[in-house]
C-alpha atoms as a PDB file:
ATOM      1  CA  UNK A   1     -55.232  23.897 -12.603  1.00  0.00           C
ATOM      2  CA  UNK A   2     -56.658  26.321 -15.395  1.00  0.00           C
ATOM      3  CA  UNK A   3     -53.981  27.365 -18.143  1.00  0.00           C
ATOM      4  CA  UNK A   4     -55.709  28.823 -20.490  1.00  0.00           C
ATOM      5  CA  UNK A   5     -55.937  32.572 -21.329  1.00  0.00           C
ATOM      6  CA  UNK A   6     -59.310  33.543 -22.151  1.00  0.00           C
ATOM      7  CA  UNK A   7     -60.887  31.390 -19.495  1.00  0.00           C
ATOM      8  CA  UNK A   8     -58.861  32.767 -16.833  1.00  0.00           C
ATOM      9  CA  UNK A   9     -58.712  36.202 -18.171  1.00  0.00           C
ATOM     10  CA  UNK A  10     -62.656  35.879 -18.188  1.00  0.00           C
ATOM     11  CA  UNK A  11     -62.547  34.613 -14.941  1.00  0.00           C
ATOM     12  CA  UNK A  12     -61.269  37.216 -13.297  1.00  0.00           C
ATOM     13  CA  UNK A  13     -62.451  39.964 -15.791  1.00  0.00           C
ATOM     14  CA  UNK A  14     -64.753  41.336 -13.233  1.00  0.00           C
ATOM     15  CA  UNK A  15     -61.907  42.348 -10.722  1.00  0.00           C
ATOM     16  CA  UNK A  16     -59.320  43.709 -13.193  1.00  0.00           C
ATOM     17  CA  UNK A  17     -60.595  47.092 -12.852  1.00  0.00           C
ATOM     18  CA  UNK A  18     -60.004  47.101  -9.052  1.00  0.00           C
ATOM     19  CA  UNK A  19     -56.274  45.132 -10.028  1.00  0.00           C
ATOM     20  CA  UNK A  20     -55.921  48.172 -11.951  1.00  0.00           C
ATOM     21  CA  UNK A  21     -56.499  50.339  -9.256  1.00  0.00           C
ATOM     22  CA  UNK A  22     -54.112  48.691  -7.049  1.00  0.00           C
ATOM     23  CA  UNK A  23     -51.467  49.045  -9.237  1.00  0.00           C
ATOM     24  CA  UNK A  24     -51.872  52.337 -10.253  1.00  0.00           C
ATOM     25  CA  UNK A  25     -52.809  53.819  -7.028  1.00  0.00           C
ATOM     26  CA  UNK A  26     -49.895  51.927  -5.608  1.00  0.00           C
ATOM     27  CA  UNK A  27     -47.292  53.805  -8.184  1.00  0.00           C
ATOM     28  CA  UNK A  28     -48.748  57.152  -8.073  1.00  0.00           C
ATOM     29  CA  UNK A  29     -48.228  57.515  -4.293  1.00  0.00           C
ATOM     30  CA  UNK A  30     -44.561  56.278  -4.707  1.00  0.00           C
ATOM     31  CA  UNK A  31     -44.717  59.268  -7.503  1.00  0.00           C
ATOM     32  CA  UNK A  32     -45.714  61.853  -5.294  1.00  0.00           C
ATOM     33  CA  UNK A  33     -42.400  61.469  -2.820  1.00  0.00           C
ATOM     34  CA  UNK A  34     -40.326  64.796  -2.892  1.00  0.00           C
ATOM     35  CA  UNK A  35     -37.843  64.660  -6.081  1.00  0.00           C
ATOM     36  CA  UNK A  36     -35.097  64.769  -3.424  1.00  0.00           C
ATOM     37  CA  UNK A  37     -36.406  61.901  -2.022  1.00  0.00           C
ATOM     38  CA  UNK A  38     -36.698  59.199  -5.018  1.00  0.00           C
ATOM     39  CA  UNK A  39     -33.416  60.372  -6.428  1.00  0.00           C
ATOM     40  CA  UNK A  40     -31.009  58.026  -4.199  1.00  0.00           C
ATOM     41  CA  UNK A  41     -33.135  55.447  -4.903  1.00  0.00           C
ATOM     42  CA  UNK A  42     -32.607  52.258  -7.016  1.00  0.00           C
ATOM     43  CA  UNK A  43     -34.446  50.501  -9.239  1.00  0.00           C
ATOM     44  CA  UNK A  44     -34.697  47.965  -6.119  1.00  0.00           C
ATOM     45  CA  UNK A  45     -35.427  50.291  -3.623  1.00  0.00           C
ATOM     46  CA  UNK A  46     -38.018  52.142  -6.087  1.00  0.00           C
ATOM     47  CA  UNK A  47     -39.894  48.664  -6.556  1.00  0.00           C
ATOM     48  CA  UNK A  48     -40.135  47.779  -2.784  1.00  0.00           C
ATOM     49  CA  UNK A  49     -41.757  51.444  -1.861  1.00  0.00           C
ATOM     50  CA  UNK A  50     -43.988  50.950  -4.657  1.00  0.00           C
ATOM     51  CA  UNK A  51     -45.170  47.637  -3.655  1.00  0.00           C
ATOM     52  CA  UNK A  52     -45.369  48.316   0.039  1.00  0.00           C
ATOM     53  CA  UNK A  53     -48.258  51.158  -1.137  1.00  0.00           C
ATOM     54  CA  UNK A  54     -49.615  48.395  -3.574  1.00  0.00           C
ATOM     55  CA  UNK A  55     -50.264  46.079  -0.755  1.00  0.00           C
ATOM     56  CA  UNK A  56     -51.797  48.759   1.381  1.00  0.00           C
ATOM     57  CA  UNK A  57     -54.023  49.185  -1.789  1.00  0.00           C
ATOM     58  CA  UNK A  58     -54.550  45.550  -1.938  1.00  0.00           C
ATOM     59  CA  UNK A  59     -55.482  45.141   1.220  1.00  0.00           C
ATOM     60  CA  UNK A  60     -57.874  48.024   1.583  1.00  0.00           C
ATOM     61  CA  UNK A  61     -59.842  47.184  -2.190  1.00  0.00           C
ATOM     62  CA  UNK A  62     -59.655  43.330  -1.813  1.00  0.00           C
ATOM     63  CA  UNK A  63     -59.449  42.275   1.901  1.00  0.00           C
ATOM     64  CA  UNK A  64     -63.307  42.754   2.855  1.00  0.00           C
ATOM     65  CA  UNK A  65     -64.708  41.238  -0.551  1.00  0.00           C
ATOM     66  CA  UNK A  66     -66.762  38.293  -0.210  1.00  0.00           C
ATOM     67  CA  UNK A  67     -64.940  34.738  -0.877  1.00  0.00           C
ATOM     68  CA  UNK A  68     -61.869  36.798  -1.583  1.00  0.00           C
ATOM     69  CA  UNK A  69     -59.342  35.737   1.160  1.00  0.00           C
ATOM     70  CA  UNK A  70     -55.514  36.972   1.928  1.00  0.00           C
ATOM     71  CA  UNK A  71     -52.491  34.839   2.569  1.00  0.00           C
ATOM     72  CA  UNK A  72     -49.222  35.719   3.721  1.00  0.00           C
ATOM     73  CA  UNK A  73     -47.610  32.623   3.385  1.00  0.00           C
ATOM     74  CA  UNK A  74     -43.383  33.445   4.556  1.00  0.00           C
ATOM     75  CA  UNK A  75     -43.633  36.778   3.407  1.00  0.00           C
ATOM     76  CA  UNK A  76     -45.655  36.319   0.171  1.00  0.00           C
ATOM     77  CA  UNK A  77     -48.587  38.173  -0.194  1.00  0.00           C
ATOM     78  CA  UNK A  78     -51.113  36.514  -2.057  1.00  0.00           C
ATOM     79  CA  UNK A  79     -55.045  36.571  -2.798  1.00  0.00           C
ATOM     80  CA  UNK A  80     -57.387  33.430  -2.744  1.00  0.00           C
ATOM     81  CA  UNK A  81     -60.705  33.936  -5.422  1.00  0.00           C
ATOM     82  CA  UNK A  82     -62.091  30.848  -3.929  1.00  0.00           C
ATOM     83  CA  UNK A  83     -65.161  30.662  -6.155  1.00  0.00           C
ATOM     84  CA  UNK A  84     -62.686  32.097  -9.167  1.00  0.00           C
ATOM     85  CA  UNK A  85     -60.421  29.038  -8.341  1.00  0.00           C
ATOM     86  CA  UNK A  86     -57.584  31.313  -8.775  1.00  0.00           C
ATOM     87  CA  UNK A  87     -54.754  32.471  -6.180  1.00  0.00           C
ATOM     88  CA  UNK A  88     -52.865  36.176  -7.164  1.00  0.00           C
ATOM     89  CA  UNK A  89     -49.500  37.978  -6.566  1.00  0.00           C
ATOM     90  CA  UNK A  90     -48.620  41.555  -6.731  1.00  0.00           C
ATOM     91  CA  UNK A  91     -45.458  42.428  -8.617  1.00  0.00           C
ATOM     92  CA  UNK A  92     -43.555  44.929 -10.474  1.00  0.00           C
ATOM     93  CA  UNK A  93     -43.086  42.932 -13.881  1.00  0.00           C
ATOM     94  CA  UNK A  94     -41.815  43.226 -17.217  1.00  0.00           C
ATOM     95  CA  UNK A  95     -43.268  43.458 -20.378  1.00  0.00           C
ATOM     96  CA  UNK A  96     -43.125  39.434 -20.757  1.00  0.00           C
ATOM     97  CA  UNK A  97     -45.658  39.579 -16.508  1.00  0.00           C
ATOM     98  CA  UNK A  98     -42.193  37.807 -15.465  1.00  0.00           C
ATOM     99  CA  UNK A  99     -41.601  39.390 -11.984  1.00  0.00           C
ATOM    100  CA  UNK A 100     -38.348  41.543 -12.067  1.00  0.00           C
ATOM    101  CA  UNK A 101     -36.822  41.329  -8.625  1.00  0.00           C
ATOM    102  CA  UNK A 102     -34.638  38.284  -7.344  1.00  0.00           C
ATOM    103  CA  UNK A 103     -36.581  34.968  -7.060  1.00  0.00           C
ATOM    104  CA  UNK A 104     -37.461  34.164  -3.461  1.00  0.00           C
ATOM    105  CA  UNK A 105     -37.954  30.274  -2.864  1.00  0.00           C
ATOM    106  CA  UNK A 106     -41.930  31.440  -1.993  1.00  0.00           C
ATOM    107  CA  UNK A 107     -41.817  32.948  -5.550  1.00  0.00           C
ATOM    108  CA  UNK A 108     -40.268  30.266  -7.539  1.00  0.00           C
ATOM    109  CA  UNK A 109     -42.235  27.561  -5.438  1.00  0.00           C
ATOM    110  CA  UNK A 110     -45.704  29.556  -7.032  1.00  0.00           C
ATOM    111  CA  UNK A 111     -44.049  30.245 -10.171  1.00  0.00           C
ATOM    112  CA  UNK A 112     -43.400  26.499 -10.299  1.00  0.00           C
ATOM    113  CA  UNK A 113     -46.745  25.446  -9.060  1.00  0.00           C
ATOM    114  CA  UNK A 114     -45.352  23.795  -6.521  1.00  0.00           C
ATOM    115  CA  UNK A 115     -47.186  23.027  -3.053  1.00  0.00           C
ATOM    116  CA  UNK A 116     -47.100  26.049  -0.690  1.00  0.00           C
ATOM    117  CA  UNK A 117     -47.883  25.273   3.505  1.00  0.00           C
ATOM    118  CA  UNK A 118     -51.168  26.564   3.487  1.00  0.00           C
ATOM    119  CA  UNK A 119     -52.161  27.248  -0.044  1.00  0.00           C
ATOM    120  CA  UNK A 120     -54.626  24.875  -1.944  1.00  0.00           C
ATOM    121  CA  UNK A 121     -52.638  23.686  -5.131  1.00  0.00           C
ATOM    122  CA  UNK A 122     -55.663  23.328  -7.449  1.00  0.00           C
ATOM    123  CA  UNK A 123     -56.067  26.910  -8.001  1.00  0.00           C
ATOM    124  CA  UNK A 124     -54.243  28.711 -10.977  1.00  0.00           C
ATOM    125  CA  UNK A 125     -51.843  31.243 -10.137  1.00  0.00           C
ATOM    126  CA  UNK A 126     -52.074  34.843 -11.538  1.00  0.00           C
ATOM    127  CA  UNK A 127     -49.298  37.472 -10.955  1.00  0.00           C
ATOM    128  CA  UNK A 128     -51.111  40.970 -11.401  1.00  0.00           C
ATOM    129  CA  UNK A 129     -48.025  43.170 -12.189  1.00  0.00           C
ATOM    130  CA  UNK A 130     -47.354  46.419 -13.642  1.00  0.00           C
ATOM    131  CA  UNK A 131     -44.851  47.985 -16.267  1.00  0.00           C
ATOM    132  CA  UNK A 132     -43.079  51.126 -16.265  1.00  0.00           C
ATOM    133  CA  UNK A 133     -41.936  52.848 -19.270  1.00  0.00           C
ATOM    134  CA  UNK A 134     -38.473  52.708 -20.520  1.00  0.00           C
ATOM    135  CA  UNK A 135     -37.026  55.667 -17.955  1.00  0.00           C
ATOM    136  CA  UNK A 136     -38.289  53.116 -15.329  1.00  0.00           C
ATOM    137  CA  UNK A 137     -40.319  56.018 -13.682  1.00  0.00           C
ATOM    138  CA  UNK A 138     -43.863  56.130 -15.163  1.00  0.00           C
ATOM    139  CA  UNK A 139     -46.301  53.406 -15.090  1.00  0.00           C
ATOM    140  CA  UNK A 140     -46.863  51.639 -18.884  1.00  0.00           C
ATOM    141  CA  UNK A 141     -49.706  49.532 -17.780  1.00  0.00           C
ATOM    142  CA  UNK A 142     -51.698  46.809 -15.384  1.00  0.00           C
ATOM    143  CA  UNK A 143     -50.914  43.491 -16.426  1.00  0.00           C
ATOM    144  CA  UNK A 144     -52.274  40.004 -15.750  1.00  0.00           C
ATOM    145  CA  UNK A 145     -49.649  36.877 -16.199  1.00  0.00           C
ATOM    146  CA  UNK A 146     -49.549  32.880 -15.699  1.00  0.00           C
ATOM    147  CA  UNK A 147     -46.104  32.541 -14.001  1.00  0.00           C
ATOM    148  CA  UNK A 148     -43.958  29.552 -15.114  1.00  0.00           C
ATOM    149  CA  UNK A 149     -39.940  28.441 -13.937  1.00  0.00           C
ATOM    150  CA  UNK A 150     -39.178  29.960 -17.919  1.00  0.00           C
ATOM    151  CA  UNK A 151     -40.831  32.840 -17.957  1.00  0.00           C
ATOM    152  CA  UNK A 152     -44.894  33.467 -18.135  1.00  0.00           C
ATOM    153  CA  UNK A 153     -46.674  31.150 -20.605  1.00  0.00           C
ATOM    154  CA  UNK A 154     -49.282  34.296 -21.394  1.00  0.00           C
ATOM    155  CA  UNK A 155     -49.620  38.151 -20.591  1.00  0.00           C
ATOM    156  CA  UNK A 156     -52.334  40.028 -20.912  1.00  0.00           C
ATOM    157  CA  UNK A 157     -52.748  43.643 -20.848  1.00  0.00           C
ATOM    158  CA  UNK A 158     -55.522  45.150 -18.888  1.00  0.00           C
ATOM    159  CA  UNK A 159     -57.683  48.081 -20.261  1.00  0.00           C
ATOM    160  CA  UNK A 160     -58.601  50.882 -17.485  1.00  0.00           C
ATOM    161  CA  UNK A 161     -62.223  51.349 -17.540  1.00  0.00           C
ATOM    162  CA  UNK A 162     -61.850  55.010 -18.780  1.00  0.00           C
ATOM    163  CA  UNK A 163     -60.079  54.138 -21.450  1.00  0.00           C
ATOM    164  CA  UNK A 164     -62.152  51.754 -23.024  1.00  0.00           C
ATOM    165  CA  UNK A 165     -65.238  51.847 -25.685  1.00  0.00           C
ATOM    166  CA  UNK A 166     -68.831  50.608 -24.861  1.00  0.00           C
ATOM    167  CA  UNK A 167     -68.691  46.868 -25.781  1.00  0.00           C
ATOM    168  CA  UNK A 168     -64.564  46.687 -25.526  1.00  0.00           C
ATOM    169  CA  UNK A 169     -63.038  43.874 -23.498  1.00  0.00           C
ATOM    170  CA  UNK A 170     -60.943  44.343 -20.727  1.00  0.00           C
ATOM    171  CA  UNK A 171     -57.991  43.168 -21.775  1.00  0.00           C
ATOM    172  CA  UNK A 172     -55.741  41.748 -24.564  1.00  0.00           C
ATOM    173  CA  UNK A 173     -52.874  39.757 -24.981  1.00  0.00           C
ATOM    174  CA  UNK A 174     -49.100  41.107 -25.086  1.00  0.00           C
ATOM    175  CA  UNK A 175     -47.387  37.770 -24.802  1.00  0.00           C
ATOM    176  CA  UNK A 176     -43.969  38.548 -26.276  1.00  0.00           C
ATOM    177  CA  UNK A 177     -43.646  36.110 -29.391  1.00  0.00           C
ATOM    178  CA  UNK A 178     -40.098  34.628 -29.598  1.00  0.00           C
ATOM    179  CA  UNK A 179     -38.673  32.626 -31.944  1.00  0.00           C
ATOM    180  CA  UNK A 180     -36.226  29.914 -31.694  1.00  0.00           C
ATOM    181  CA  UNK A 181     -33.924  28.972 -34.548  1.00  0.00           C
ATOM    182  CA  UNK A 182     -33.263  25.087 -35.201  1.00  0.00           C
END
């Protein structure tokens, strides 16, 4: 299993732009319910609307691309890049890609690496997550993360298309840098 940033990042460069989409897609229809609507709802409830429109988006931009296959394994939602050699999540996430909602034993099992019925366990796992701002309502940003039990060992930001320069990469890294005293 691939670890390393760049070469995973690079990997999968070529899709972030339709991750992207997903995402935002995904949050903007959860935007557009009626202010009367969205105002009894939780953080909790807010996240599982949004990500019930993200996996319609998921499934409509990534279900019919070649070597590209989807797995519901119990409940978890997850995407196969066969030739990529990478497997991906959906998830709301913080600003570390470290998935915000109570820890299924699906999700810690892939956070963990750990073998899932079904799922190959060569392939590196990705969560593709997004960020609100700090009122918790508008979307920050696409992100890309490698799960771990701590945390995410990287983050990496991903750069919509129309925001970006000729030449400009795709992404770049946000991994929170903390700092442990002795």
């Amino acid at each position: 299993m691939e670890t390393d940033l760049d070469i995973l990042m690079n990997r999968i460069e070529p899709y972030l732009g339709i991750f992207d989409g997903i995402l935002r897609r995904g949050h903007s229809t959860y935007e557009s319910y009626a202010p009367e609507i969205i105002l009894d709802h939780d953080a909790s409830t807010q996240a599982h609307c949004t990500y019930r429109h993200i996996l319609k988006e998921a499934q409509l931009a990534l279900d019919e691309l070649p070597h590209v296959e989807h797995l519901e394994l119990r409940g978890q939602n997850l995407w196969q890049f066969k030739e990529l050699d990478v497997v991906c999540r959906l998830k709301k996430t913080d600003e570390n890609g470290v998935s915000t909602n109570y820890p299924t034993p699906q999700a810690m099992a892939f956070d963990d690496g750990d073998e899932l019925p079904g799922l190959p366990a060569a392939p590196s796992r990705l969560t593709i997550g997004y960020l609100l701002d700090e009122t918790g309502m508008g979307f920050a940003r696409s992100q890309v993360s490698f799960p771990t039990r701590r945390g995410a060992l990287w983050c990496a930001a991903i750069v919509p298309s129309n925001m970006r320069e000729a030449g400009e990469r795709a992404w770049y890294e946000v991994t929170k840098q903390t700092r442990f005293s002795i």
